[in-house]
N, C-alpha and C. Protein backbone atom coordinates (compact mmCIF):
# COMPACT_ATOMS: atom_id res chain seq x y z
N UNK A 1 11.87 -1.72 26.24
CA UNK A 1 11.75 -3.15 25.97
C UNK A 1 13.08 -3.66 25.44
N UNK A 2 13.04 -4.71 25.66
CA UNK A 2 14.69 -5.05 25.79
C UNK A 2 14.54 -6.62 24.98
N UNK A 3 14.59 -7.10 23.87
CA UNK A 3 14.55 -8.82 23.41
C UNK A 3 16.22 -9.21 23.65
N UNK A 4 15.71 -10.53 23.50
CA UNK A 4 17.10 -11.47 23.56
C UNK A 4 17.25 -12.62 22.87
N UNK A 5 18.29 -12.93 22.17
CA UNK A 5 18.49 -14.30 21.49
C UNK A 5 19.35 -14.86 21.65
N UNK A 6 20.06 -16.05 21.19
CA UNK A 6 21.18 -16.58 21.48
C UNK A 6 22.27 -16.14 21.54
N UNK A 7 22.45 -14.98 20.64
CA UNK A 7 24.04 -14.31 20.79
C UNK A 7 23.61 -12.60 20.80
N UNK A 8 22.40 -11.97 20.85
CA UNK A 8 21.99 -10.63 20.76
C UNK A 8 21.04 -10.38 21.81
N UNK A 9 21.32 -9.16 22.18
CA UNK A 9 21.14 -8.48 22.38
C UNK A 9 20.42 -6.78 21.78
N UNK A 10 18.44 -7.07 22.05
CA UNK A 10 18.41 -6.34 21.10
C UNK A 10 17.78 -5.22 22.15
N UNK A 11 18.16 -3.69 22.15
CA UNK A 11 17.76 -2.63 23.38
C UNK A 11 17.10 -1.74 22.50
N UNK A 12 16.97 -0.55 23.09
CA UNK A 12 16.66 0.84 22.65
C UNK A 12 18.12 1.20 22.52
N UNK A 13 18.33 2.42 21.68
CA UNK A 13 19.33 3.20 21.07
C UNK A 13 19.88 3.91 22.36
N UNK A 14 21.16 4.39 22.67
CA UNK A 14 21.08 5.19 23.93
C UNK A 14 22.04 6.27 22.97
N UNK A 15 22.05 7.48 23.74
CA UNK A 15 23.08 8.43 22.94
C UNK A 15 24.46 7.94 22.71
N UNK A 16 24.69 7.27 23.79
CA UNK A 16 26.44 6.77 24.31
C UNK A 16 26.88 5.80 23.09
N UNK A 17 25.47 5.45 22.29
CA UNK A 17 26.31 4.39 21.18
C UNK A 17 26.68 5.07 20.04
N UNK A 18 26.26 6.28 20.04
CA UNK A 18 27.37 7.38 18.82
C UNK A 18 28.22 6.78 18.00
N UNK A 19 29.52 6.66 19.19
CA UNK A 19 30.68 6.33 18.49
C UNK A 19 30.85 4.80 17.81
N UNK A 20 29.63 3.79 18.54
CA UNK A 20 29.71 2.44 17.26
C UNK A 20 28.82 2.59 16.87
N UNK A 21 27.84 3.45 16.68
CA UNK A 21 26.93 3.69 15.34
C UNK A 21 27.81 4.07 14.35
N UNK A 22 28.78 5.03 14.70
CA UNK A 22 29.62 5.76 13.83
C UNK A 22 30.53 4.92 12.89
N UNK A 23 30.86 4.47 13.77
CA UNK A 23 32.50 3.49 13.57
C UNK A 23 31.63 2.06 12.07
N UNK A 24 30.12 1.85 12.18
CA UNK A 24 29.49 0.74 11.05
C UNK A 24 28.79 2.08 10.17
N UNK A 25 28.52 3.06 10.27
CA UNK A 25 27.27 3.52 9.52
C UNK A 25 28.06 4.49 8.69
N UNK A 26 29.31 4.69 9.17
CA UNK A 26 30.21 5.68 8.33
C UNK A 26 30.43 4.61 6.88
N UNK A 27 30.18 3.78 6.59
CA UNK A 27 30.83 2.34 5.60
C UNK A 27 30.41 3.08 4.40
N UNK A 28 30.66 3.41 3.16
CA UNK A 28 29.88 3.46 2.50
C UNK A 28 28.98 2.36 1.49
N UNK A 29 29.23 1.05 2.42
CA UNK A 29 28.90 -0.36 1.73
C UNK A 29 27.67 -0.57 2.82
N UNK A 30 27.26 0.23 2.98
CA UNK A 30 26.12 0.01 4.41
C UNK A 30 24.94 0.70 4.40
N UNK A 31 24.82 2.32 4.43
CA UNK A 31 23.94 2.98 4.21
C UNK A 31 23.22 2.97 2.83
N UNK A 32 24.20 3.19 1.89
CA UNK A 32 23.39 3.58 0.34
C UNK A 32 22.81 2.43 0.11
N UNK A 33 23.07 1.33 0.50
CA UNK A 33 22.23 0.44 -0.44
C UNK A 33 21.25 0.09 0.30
N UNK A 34 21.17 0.83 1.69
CA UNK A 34 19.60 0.44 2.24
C UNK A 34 18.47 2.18 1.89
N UNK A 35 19.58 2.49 1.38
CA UNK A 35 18.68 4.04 1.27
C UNK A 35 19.03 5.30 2.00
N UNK A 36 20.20 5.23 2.69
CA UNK A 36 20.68 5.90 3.95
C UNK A 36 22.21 6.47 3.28
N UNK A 37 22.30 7.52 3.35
CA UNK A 37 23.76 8.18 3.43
C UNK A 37 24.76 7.93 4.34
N UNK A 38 26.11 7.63 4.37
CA UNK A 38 26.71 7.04 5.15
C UNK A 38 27.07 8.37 6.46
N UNK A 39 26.72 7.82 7.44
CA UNK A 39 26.88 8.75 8.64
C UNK A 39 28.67 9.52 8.39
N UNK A 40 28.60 11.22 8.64
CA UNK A 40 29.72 12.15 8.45
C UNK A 40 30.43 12.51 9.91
N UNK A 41 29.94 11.95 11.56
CA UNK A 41 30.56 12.12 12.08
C UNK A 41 30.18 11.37 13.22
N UNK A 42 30.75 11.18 14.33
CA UNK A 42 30.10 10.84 15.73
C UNK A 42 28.80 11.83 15.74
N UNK A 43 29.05 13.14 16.12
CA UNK A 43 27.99 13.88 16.35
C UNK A 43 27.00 13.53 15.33
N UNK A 44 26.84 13.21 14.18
CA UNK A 44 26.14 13.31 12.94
C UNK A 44 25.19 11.80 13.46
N UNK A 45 25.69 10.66 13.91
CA UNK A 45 25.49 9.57 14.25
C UNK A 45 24.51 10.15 15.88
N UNK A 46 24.82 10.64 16.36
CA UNK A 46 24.38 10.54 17.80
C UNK A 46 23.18 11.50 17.19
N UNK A 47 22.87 12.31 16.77
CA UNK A 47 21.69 13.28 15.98
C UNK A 47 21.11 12.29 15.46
N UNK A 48 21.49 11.36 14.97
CA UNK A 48 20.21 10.25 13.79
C UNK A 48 19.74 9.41 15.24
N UNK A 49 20.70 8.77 16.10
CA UNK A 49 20.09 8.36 17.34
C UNK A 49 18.88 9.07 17.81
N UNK A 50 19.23 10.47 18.22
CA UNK A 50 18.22 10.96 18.81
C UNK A 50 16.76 11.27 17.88
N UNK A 51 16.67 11.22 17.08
CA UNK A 51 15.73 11.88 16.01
C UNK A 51 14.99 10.77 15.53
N UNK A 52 16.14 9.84 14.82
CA UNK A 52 15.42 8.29 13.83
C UNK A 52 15.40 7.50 14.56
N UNK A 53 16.66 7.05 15.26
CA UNK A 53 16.53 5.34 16.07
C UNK A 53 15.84 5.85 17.27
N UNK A 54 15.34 6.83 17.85
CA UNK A 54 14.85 6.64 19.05
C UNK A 54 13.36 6.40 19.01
N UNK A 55 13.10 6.37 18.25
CA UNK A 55 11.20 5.92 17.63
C UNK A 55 11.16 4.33 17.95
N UNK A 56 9.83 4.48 18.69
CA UNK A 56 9.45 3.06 19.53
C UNK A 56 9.42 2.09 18.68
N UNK A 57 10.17 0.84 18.90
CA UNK A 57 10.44 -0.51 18.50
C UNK A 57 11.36 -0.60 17.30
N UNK A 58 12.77 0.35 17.74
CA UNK A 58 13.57 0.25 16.96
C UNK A 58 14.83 0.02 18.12
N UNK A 59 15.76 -1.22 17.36
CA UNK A 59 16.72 -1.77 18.81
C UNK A 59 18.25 -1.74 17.52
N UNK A 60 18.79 -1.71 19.12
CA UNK A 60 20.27 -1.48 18.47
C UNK A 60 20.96 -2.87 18.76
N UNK A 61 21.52 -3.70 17.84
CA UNK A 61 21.71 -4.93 17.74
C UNK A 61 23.06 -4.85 18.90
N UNK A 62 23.37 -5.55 19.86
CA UNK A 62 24.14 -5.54 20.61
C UNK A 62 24.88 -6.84 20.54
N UNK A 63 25.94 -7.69 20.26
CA UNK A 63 26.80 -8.88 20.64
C UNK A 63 27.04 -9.56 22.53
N UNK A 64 25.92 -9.96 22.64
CA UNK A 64 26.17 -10.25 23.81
C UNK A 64 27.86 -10.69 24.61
N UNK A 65 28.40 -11.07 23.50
CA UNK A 65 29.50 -11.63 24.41
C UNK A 65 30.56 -10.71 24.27
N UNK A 66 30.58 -9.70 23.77
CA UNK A 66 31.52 -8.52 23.95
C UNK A 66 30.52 -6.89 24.64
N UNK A 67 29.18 -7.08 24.25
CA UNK A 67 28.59 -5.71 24.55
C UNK A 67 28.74 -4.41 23.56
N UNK A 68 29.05 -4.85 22.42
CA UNK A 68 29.33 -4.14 21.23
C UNK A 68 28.09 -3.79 20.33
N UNK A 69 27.62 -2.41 20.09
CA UNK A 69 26.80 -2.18 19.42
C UNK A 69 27.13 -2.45 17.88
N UNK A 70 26.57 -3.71 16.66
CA UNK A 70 27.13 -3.43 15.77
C UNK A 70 25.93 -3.45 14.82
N UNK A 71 24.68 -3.29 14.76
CA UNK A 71 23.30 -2.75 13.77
C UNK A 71 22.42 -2.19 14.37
N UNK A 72 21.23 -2.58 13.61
CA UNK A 72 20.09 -1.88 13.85
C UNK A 72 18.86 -3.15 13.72
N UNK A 73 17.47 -3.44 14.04
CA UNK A 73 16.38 -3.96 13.99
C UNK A 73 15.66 -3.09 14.37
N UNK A 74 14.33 -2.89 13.58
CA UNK A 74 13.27 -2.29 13.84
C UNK A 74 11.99 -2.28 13.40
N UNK A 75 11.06 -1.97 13.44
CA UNK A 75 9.70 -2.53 13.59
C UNK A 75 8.98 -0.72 12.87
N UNK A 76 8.15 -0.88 11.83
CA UNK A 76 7.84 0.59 11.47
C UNK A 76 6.54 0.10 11.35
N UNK A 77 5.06 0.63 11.99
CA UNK A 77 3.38 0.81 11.60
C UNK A 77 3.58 1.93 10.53
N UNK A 78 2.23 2.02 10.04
CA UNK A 78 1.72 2.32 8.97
C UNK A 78 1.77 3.74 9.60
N UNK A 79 1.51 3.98 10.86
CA UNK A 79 1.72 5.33 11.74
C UNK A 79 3.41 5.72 12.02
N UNK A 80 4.24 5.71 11.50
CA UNK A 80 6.00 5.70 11.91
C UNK A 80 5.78 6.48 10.93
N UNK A 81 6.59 7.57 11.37
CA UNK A 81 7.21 8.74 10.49
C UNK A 81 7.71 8.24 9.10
N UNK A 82 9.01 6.96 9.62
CA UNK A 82 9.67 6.50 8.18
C UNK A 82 9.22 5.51 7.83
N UNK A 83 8.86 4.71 6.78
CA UNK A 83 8.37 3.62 6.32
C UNK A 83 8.01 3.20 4.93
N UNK A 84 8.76 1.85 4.65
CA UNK A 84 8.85 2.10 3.31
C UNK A 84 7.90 1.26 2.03
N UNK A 85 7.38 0.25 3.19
CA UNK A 85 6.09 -0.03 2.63
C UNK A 85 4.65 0.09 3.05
N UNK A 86 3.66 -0.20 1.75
CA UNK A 86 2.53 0.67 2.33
C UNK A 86 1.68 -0.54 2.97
N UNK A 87 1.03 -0.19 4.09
CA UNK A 87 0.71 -1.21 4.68
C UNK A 87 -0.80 -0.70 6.12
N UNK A 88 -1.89 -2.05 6.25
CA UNK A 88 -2.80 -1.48 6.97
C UNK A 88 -2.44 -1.21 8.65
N UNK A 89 -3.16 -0.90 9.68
CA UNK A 89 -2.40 -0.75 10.61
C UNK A 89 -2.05 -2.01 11.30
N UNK A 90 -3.19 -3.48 11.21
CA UNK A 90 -2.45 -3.97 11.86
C UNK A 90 -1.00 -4.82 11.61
N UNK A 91 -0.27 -4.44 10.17
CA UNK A 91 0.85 -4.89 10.24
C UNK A 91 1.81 -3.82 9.91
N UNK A 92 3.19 -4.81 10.05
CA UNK A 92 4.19 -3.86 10.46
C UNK A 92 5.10 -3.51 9.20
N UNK A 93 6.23 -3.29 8.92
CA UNK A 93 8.01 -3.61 8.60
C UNK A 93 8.69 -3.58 9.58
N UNK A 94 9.69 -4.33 8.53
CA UNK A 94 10.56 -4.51 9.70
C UNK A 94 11.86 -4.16 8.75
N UNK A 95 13.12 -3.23 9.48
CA UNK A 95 13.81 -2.85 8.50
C UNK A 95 15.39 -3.06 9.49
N UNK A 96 16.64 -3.30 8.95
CA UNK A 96 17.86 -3.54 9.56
C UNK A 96 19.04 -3.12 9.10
N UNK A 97 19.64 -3.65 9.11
CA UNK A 97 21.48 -3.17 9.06
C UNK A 97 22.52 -3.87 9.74
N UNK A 98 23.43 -4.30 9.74
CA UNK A 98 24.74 -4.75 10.46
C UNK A 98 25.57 -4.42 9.82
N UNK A 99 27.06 -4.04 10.63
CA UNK A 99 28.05 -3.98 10.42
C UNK A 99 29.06 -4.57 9.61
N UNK A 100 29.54 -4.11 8.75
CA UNK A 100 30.38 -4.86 7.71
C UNK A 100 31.36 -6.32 8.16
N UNK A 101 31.99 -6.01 9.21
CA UNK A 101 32.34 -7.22 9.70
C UNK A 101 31.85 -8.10 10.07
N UNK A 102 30.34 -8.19 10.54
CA UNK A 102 29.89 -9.15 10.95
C UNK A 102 29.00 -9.36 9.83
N UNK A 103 28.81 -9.42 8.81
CA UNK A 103 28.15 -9.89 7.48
C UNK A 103 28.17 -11.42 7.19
N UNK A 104 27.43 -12.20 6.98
CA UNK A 104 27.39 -13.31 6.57
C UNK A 104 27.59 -14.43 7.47
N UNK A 105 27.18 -13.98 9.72
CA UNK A 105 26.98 -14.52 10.25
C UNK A 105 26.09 -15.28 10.65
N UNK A 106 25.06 -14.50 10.18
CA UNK A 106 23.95 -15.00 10.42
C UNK A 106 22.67 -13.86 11.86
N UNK A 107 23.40 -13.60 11.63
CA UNK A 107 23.36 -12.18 13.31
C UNK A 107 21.86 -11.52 12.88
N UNK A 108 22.01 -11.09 11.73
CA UNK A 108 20.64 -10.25 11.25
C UNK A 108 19.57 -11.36 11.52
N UNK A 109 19.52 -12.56 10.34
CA UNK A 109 18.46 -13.35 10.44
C UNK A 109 18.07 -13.49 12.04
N UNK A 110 19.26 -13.48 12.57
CA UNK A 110 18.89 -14.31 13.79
C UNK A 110 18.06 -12.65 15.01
N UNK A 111 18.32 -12.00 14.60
CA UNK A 111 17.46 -10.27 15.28
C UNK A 111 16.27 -10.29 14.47
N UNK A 112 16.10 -10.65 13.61
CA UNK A 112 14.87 -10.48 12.32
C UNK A 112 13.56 -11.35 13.06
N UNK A 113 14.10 -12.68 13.30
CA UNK A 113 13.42 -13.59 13.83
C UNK A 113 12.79 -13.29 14.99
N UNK A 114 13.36 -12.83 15.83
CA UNK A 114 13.15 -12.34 17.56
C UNK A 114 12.00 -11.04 17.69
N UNK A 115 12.29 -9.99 16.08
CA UNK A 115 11.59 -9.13 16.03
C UNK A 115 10.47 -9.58 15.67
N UNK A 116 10.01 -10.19 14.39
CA UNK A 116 8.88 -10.98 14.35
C UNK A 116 8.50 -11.52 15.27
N UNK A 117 9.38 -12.29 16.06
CA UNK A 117 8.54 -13.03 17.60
C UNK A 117 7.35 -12.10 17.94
N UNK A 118 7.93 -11.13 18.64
CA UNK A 118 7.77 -9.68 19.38
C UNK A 118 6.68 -9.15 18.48
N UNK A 119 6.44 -8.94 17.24
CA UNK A 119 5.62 -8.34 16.31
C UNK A 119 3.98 -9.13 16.29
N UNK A 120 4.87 -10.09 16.26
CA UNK A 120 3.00 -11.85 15.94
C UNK A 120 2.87 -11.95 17.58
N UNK A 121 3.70 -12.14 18.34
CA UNK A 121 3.13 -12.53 19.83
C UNK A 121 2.37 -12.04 20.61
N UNK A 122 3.81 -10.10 20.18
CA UNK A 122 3.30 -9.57 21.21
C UNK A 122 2.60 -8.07 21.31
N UNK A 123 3.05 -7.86 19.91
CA UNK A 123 2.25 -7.05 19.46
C UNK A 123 0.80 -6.83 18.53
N UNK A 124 0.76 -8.30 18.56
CA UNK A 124 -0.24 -8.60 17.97
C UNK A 124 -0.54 -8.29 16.25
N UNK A 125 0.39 -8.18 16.14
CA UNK A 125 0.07 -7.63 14.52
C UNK A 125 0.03 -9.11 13.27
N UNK A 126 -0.59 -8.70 12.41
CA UNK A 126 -1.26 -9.89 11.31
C UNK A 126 -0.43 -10.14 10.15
N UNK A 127 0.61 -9.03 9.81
CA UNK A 127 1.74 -9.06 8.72
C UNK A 127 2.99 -8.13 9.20
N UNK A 128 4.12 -8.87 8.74
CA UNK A 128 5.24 -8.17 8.10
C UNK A 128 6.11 -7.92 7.07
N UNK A 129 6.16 -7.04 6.73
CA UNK A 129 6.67 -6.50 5.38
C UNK A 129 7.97 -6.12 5.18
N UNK A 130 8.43 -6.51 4.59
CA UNK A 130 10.29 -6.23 4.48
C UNK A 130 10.13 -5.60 2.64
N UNK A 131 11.56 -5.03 2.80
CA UNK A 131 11.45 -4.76 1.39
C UNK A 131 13.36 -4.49 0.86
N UNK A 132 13.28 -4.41 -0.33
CA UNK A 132 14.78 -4.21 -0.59
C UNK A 132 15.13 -3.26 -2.18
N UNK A 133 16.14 -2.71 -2.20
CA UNK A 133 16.52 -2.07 -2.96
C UNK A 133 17.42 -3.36 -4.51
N UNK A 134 16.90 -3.41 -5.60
CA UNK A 134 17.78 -4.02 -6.57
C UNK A 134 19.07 -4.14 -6.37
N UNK A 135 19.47 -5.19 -6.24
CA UNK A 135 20.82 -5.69 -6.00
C UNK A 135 21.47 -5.96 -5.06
N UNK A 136 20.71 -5.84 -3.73
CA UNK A 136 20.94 -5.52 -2.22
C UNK A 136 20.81 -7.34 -2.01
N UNK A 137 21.15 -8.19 -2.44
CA UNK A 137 21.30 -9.54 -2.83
C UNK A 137 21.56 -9.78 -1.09
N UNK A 138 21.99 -9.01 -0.31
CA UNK A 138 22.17 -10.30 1.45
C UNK A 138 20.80 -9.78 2.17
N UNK A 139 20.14 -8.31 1.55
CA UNK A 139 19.43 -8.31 2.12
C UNK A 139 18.15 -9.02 1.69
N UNK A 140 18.00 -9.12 0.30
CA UNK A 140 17.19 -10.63 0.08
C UNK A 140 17.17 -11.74 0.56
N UNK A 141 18.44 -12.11 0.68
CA UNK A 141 18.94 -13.57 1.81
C UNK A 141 17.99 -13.31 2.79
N UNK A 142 18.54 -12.30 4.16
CA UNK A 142 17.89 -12.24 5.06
C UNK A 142 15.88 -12.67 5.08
N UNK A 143 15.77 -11.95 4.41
CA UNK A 143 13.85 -12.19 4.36
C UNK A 143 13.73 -13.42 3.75
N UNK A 144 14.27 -13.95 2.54
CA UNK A 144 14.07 -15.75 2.42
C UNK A 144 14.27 -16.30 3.55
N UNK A 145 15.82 -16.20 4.62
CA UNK A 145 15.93 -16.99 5.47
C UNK A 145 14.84 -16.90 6.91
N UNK A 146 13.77 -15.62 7.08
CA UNK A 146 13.64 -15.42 8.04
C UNK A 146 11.83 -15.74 7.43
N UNK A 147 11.43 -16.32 6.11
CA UNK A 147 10.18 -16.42 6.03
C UNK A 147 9.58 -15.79 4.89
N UNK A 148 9.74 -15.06 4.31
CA UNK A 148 9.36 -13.58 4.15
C UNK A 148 9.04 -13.95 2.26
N UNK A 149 8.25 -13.79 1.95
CA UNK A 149 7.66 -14.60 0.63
C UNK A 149 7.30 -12.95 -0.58
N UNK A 150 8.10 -13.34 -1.72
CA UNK A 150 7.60 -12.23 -2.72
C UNK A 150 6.83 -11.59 -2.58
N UNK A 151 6.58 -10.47 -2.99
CA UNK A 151 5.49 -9.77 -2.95
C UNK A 151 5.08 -8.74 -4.39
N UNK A 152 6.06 -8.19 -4.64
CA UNK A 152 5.53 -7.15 -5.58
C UNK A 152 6.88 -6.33 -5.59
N UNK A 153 6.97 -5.68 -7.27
CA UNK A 153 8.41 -4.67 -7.49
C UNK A 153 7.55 -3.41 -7.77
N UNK A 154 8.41 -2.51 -7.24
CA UNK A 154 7.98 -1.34 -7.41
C UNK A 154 8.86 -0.24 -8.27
N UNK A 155 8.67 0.02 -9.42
CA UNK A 155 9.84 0.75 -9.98
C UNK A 155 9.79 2.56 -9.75
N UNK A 156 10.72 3.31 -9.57
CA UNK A 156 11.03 4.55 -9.48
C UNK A 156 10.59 4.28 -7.92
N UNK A 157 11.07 4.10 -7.24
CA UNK A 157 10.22 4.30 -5.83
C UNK A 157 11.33 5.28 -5.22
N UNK A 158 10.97 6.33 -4.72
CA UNK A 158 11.48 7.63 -4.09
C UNK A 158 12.88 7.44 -3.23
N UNK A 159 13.80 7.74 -3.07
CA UNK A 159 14.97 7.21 -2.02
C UNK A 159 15.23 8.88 -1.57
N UNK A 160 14.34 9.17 -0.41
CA UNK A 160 14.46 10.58 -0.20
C UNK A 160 15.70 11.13 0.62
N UNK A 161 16.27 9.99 0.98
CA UNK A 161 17.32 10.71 1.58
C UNK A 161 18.58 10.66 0.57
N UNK A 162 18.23 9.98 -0.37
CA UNK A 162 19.51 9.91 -1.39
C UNK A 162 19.30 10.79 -2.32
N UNK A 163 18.12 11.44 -2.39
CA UNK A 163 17.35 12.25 -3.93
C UNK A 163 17.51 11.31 -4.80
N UNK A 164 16.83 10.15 -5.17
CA UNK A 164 17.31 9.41 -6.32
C UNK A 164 15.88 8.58 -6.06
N UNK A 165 15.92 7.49 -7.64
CA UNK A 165 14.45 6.82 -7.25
C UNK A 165 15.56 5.73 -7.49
N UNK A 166 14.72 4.43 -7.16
CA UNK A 166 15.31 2.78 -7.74
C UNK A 166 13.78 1.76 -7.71
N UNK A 167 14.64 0.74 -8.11
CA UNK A 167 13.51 -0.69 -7.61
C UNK A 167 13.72 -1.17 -6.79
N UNK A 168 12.63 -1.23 -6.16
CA UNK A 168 11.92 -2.02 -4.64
C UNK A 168 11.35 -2.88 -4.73
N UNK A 169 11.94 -4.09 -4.19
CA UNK A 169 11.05 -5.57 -4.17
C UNK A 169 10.47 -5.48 -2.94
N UNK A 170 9.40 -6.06 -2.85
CA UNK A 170 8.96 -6.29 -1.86
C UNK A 170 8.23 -7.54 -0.90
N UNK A 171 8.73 -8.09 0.12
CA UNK A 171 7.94 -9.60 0.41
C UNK A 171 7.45 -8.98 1.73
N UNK A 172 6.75 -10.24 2.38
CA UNK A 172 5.80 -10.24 3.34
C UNK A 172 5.83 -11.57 3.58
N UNK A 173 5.55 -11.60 5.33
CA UNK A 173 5.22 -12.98 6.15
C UNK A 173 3.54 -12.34 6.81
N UNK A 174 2.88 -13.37 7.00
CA UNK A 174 2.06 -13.22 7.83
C UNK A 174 1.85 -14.32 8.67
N UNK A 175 1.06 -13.71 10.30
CA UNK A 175 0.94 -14.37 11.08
C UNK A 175 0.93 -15.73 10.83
N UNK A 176 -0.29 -16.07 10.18
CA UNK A 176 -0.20 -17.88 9.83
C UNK A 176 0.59 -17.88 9.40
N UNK A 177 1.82 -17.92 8.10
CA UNK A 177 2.56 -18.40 8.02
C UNK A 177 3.23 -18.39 8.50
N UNK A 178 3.90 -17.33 9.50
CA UNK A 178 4.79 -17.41 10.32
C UNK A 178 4.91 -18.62 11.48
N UNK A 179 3.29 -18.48 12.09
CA UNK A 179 2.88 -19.33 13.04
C UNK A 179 3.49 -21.24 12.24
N UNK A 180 2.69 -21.09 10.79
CA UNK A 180 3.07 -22.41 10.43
C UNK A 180 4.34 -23.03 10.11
N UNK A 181 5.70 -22.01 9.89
CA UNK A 181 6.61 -22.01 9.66
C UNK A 181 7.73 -21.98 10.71
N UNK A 182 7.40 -21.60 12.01
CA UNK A 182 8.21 -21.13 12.83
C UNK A 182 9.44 -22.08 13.20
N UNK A 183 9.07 -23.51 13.41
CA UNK A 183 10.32 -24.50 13.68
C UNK A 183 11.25 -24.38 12.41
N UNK A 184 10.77 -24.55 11.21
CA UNK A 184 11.71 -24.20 10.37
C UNK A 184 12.31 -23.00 10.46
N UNK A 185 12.20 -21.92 11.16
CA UNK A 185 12.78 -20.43 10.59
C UNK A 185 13.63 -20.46 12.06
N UNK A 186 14.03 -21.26 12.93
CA UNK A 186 15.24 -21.35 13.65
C UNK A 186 16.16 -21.80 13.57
């Protein structure tokens, strides 16, 4: 499955994007603060491709007008291996990333949105759940700008790939509001 928006391009992961997975996920201003260790090599990057990003309804943010892989969007059920909030089956998370250079374009909100499309339309699901690590302040932006309403903090919450715990905020959109909100959230 393949979405599209005004300037993205959102696909499945292919192995071949290694080297610009590599080239954003190596940052160390990128991974840790979503919970992720910063990728140690191409090969190290093309292994998380095959293993993590290749799990259904997870897309690799593409720049349509160059063809440049530079994040991630993805969609996690209550059934997904990784997932970081707890949730019934028929709703989702939705979890992301972009590239340090392209920060503060607007690029995420605008993949966030398309995924929700895809989530309330067409997958039929009744909620989505985003969540964030204390202090992760753009990735709060993102879920205000894309809908996404308080929910609940969670303190010590596990960061297993970091061995470490932190606080987790957490918001949520649901269908109706999404549905009632939607002209505003473009």
């Amino acid at each position: 499955m393949t979405l599209q928006t005004e300037r993205l391009t959102l696909r499945p992961w292919k192995e071949s994007d290694a080297e610009a997975l590599y080239r954003y996920a190596c940052n160390p201003n990128i991974g840790p603060i979503a919970g992720w260790p910063p990728h140690t090599s191409v090969e190290n990057s093309r292994e998380i491709i095959k293993t993590v990003l290749s799990a259904p309804e997870n897309y690799a943010v593409v720049l349509k007008e160059t063809d440049e892989t530079v994040g991630s969007v993805g969609i996690m059920t209550a059934r997904s291996e990784i997932h970081f909030a707890e949730m019934t089956d028929s709703e989702c998370e939705i979890g992301y990333w972009i590239g340090e250079p392209y920060w503060g374009r607007g690029l995420i909100p605008e993949a966030v949105r398309e995924v929700l499309r895809h989530a309330f339309e067409d997958l039929h699901l009744s909620a989505a759940w985003c969540g964030y690590y204390d202090g992760n302040e753009k990735s709060k932006r993102v879920q205000e700008k894309c809908g996404f309403v308080y929910s609940h903090t969670e303190e010590n919450k596990p960061v297993p790939l970091l061995n470490e715990v932190r606080t987790a905020h957490f918001t949520k959109i649901t269908l109706e509001d999404w549905k009632n909100n939607i002209d505003n959230l473009k």
